[in-house]
Protein backbone atom coordinates (compact mmCIF):
# COMPACT_ATOMS: atom_id res chain seq x y z
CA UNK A 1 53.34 142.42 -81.40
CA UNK A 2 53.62 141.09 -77.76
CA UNK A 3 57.16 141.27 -75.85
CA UNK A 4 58.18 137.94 -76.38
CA UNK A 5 58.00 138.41 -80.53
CA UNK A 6 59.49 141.74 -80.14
CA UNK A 7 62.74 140.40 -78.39
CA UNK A 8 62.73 137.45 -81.04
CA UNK A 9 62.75 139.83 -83.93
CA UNK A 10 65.84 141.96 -81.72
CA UNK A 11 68.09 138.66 -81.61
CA UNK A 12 67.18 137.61 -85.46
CA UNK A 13 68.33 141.53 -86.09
CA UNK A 14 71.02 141.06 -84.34
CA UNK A 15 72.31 137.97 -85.64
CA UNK A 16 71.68 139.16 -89.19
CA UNK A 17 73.97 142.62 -88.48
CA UNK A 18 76.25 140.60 -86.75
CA UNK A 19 76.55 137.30 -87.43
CA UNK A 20 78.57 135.02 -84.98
CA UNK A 21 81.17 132.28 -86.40
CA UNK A 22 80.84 134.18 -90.11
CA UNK A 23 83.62 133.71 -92.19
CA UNK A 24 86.29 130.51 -93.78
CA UNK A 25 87.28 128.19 -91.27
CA UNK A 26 90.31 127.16 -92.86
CA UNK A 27 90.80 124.30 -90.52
CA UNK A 28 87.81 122.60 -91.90
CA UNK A 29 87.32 119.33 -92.92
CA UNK A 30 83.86 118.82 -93.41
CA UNK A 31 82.22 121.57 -95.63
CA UNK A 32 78.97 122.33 -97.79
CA UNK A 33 77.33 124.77 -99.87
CA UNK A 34 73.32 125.28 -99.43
CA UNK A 35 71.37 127.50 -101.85
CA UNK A 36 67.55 128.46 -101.56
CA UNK A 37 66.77 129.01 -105.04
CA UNK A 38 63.16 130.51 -104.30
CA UNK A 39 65.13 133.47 -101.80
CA UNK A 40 67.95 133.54 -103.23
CA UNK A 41 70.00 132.19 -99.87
CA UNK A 42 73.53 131.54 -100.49
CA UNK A 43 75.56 129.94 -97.88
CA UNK A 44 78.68 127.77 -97.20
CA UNK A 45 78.79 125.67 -93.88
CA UNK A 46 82.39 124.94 -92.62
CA UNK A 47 82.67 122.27 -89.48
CA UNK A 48 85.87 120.69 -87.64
CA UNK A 49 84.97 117.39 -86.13
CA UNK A 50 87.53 115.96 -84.11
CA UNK A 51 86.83 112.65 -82.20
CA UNK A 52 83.04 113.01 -82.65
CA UNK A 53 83.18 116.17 -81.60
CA UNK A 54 82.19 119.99 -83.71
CA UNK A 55 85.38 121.80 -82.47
CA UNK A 56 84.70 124.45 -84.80
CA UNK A 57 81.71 125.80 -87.21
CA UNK A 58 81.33 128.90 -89.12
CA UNK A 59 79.41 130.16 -91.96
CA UNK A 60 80.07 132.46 -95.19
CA UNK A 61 77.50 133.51 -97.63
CA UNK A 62 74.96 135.67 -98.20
CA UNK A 63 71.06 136.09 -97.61
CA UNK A 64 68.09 137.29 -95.78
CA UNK A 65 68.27 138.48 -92.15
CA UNK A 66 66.42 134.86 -91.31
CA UNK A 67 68.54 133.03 -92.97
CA UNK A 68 71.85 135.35 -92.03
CA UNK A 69 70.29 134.96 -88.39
CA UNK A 70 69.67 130.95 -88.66
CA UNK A 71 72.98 130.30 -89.40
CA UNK A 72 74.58 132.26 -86.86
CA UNK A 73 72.95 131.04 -84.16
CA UNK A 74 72.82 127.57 -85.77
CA UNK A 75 76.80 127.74 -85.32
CA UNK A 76 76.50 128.98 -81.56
CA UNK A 77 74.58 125.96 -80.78
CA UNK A 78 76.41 123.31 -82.45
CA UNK A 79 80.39 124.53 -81.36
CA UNK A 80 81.67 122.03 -79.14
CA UNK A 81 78.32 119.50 -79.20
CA UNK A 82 78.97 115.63 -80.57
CA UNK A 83 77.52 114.93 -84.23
CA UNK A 84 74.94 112.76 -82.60
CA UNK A 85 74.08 116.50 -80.48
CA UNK A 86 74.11 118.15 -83.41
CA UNK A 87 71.68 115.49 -85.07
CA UNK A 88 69.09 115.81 -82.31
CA UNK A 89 69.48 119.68 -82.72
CA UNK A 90 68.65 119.59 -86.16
CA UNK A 91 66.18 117.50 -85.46
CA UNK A 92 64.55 119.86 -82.59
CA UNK A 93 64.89 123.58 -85.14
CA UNK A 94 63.02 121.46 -88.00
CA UNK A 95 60.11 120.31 -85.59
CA UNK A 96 60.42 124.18 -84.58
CA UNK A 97 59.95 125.74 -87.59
CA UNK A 98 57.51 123.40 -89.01
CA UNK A 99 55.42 122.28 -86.37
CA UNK A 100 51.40 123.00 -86.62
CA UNK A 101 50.42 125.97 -85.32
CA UNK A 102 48.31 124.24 -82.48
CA UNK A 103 51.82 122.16 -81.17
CA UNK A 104 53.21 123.41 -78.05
CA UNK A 105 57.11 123.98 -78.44
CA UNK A 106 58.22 124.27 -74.71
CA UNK A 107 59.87 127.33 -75.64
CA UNK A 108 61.93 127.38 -72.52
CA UNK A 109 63.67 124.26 -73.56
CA UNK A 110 64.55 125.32 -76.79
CA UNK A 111 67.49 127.93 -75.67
CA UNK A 112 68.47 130.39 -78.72
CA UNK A 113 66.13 128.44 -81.37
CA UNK A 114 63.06 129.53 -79.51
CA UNK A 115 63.41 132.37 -81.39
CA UNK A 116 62.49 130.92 -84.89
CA UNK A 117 59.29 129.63 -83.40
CA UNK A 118 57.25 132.28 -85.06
CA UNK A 119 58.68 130.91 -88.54
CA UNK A 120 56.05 128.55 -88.44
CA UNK A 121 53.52 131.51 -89.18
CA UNK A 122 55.22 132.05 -92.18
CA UNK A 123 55.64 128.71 -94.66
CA UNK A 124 57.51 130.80 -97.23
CA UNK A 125 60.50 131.39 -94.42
CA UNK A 126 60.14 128.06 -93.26
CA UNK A 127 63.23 127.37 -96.29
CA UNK A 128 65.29 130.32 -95.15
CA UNK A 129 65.49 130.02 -91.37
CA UNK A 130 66.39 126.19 -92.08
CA UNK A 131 68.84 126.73 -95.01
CA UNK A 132 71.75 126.39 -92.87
CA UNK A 133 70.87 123.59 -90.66
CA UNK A 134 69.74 121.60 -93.60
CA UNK A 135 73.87 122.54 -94.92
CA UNK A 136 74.91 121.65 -91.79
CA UNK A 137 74.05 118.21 -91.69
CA UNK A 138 74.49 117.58 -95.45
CA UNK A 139 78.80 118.72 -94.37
CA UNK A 140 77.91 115.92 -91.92
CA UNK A 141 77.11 113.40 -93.95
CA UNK A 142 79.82 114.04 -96.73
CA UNK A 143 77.21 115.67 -99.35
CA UNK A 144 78.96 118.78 -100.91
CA UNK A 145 75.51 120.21 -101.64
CA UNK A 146 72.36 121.25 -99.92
CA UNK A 147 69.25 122.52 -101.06
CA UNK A 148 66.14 123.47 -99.75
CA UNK A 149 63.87 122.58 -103.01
């Protein structure tokens, strides 16, 4: 394992022991539930838009450490950016953790996502590490459910 993968797997440890933004955000008024049936990923999504804008985000649930890790980074990344932000964001970790293996990612551009670019590697945790974004937009767009089959 070179350097860079061995600091990505420290942050996705991290995250998973201790996740940022976990728990209700009673404030909420945009919300969603995502399940991975195939990993058994459980997790709520909890957003506060105000004028445009994600004032707050959290995250309760349970799962895998790439999942657990996904989400809490996914809601250090989205607090305080615009739904059209948060869009291209989504947009950015799915071309991330999908992209052929041949693709260069620019890693430097993608901040605290460039850690799931190894995902890729692995097409089975491609549904995990994107459970929560995939929750995340479907709170956006009013859907009470998300799911990654």
């Amino acid at each position: 394992m070179n350097e860079i993968q061995s600091l990505y797997q420290q942050v996705i440890l991290d995250h998973n022991k201790n996740p940022r933004n976990y728990g209700p955000l009673l404030s909420a008024n945009h919300s969603a539930d995502g399940m991975n049936p195939l990993c058994g990923d459980d997790i709520t999504v909890h957003l506060l838009i105000e004028n445009n804008t994600i004032k707050e985000i959290s995250f309760e649930g349970s799962g895998c450490a790439i999942a657990k890790s996904s989400a809490s980074i996914m809601t250090t990344v989205l607090k305080g950016k615009t739904i059209e932000q948060a869009e291209q964001l989504f947009n950015d970790f799915h071309f991330v953790v999908t992209a052929p293996m041949e693709a260069d990612l620019h890693e430097e551009s993608l901040g605290k996502m460039a850690v799931f670019t190894g995902i890729r590697e692995f097409p089975a945790r491609v549904k995990c590490a994107s459970l929560a974004w995939h929750t995340m937009q479907s709170a956006l767009h009013g859907k009470q459910i998300a799911t990654t089959e």
